[in-house]
Structures are given as C-alpha cells and as structure tokens.
N, C-alpha and C. Protein backbone atom coordinates (compact mmCIF):
# COMPACT_ATOMS: atom_id res chain seq x y z
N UNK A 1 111.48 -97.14 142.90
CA UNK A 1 112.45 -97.99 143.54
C UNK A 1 112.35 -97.95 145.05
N UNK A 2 111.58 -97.38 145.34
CA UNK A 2 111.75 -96.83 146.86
C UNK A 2 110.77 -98.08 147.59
N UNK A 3 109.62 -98.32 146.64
CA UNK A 3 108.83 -99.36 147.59
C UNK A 3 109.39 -100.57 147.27
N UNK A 4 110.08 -101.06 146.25
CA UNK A 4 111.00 -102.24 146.83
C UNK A 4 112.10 -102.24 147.73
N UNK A 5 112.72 -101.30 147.68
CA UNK A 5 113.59 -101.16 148.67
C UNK A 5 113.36 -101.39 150.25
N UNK A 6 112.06 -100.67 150.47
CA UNK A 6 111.50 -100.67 151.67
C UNK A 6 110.75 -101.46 152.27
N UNK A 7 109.62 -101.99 151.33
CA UNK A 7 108.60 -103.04 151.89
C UNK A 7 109.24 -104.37 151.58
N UNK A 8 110.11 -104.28 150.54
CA UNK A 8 110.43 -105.80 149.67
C UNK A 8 111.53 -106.19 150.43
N UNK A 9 112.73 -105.38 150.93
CA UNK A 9 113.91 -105.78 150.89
C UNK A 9 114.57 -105.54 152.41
N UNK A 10 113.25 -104.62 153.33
CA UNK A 10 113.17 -104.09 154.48
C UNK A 10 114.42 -103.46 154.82
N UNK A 11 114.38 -102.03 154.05
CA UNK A 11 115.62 -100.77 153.99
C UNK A 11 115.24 -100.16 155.17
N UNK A 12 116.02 -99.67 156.27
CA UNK A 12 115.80 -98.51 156.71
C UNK A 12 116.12 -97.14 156.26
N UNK A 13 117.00 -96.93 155.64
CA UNK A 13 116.78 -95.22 154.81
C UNK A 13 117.48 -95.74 153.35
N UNK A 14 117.40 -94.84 152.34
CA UNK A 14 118.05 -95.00 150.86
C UNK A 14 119.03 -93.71 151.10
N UNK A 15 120.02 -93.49 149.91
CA UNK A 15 120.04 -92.21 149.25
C UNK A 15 119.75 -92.07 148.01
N UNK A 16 119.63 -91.06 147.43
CA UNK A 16 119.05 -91.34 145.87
C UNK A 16 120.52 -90.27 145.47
N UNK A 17 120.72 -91.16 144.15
CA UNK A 17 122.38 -89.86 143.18
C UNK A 17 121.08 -89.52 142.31
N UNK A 18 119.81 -88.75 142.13
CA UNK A 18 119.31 -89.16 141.32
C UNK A 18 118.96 -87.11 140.74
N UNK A 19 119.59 -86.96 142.10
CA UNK A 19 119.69 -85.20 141.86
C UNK A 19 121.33 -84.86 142.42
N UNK A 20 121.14 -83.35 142.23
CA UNK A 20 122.64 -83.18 142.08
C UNK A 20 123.17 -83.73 143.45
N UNK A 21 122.59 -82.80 144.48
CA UNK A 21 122.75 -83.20 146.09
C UNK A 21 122.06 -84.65 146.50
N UNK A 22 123.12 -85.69 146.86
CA UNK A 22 122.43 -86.71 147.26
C UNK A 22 121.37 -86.61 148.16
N UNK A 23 120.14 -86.84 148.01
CA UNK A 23 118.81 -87.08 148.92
C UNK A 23 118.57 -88.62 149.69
N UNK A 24 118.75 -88.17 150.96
CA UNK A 24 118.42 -89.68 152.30
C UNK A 24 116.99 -89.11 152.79
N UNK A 25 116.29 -90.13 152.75
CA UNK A 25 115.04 -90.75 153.24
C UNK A 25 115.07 -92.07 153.84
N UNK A 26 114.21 -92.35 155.02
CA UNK A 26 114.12 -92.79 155.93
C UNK A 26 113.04 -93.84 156.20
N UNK A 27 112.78 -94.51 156.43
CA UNK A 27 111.43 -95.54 156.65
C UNK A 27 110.68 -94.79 157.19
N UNK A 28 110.66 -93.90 158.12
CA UNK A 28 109.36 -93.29 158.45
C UNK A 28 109.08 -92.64 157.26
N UNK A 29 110.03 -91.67 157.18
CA UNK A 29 110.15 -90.71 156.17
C UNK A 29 109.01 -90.98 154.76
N UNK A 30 109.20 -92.32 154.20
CA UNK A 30 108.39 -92.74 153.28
C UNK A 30 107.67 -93.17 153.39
N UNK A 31 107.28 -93.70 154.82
CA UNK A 31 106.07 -94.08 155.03
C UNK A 31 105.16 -93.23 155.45
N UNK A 32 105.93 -92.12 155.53
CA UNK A 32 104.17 -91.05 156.19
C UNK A 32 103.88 -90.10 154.81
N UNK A 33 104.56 -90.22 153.53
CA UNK A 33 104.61 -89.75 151.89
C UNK A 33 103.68 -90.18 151.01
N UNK A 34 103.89 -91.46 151.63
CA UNK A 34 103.28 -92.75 150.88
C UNK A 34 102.04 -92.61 150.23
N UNK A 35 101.98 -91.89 148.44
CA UNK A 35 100.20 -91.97 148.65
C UNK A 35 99.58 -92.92 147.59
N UNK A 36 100.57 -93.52 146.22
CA UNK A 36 99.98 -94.07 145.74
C UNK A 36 100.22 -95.75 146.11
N UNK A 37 98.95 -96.63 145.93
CA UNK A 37 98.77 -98.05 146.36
C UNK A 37 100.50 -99.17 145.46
N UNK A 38 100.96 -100.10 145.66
CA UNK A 38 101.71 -100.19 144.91
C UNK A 38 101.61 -101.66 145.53
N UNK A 39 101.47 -103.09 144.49
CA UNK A 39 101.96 -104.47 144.57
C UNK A 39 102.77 -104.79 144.30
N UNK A 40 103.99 -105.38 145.23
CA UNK A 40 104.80 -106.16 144.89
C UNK A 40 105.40 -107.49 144.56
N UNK A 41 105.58 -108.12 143.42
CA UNK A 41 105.23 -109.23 143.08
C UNK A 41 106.79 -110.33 142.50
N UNK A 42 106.50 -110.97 143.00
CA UNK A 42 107.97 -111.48 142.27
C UNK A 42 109.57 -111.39 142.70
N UNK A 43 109.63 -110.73 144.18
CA UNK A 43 110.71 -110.39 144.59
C UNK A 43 111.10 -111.50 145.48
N UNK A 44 110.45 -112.69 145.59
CA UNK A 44 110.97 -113.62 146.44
C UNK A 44 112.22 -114.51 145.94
N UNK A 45 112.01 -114.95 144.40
CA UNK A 45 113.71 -115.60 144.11
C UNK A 45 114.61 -114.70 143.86
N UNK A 46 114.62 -113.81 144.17
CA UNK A 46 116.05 -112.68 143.79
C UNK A 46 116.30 -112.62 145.33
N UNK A 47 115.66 -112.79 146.35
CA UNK A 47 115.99 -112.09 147.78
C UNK A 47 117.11 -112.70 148.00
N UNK A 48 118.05 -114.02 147.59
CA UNK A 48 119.06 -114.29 148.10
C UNK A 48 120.17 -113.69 147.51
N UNK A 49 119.90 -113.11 146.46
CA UNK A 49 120.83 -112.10 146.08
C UNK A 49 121.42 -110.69 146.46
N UNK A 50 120.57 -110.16 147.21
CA UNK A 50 120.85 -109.41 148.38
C UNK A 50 120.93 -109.70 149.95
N UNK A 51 121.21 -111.30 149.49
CA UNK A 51 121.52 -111.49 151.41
C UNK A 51 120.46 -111.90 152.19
N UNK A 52 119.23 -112.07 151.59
CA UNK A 52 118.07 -112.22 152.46
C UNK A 52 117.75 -113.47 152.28
C-alpha cells in the first residue's frame, strides 16, 4: 500500500495501525527503502475520489 500511496496519490508520510505501535514513514523515508520494482496501473479513474 505504500507505493500507491506515495507515487500514485503523492503522500508525504503514512502511518500504518498495522502493528501494535502506530509506525510513520515519510517520502524520503520510503524512498531511500525502496528495493523492489513496482507498476502502477489503473489508478487514474479513482483519483477523484480522493480529491485529486
């Protein structure tokens, strides 16, 4: 979820509930992590649904 968030939807940080202690990451943050390749496809008719 993190590379739509970021490349698709242009997030500057997330938090994740996805552990006990909420975890924030950052656009740099994931971008210097970043190791596997990932296409994003299909996110252009939903973008007005988040405002974009």
């Amino acid at each position: 979820m993190l590379h739509p968030a970021f490349e698709g939807l242009g997030a500057r940080s997330m938090t994740s509930g996805a552990m006990a202690a909420d975890a924030r990451l950052d656009r740099a943050g994931w971008e210097a992590h970043r190791t596997v390749p990932v296409e994003l496809r299909g996110l252009e008719p939903a973008l007005a649904l988040f405002g974009l």
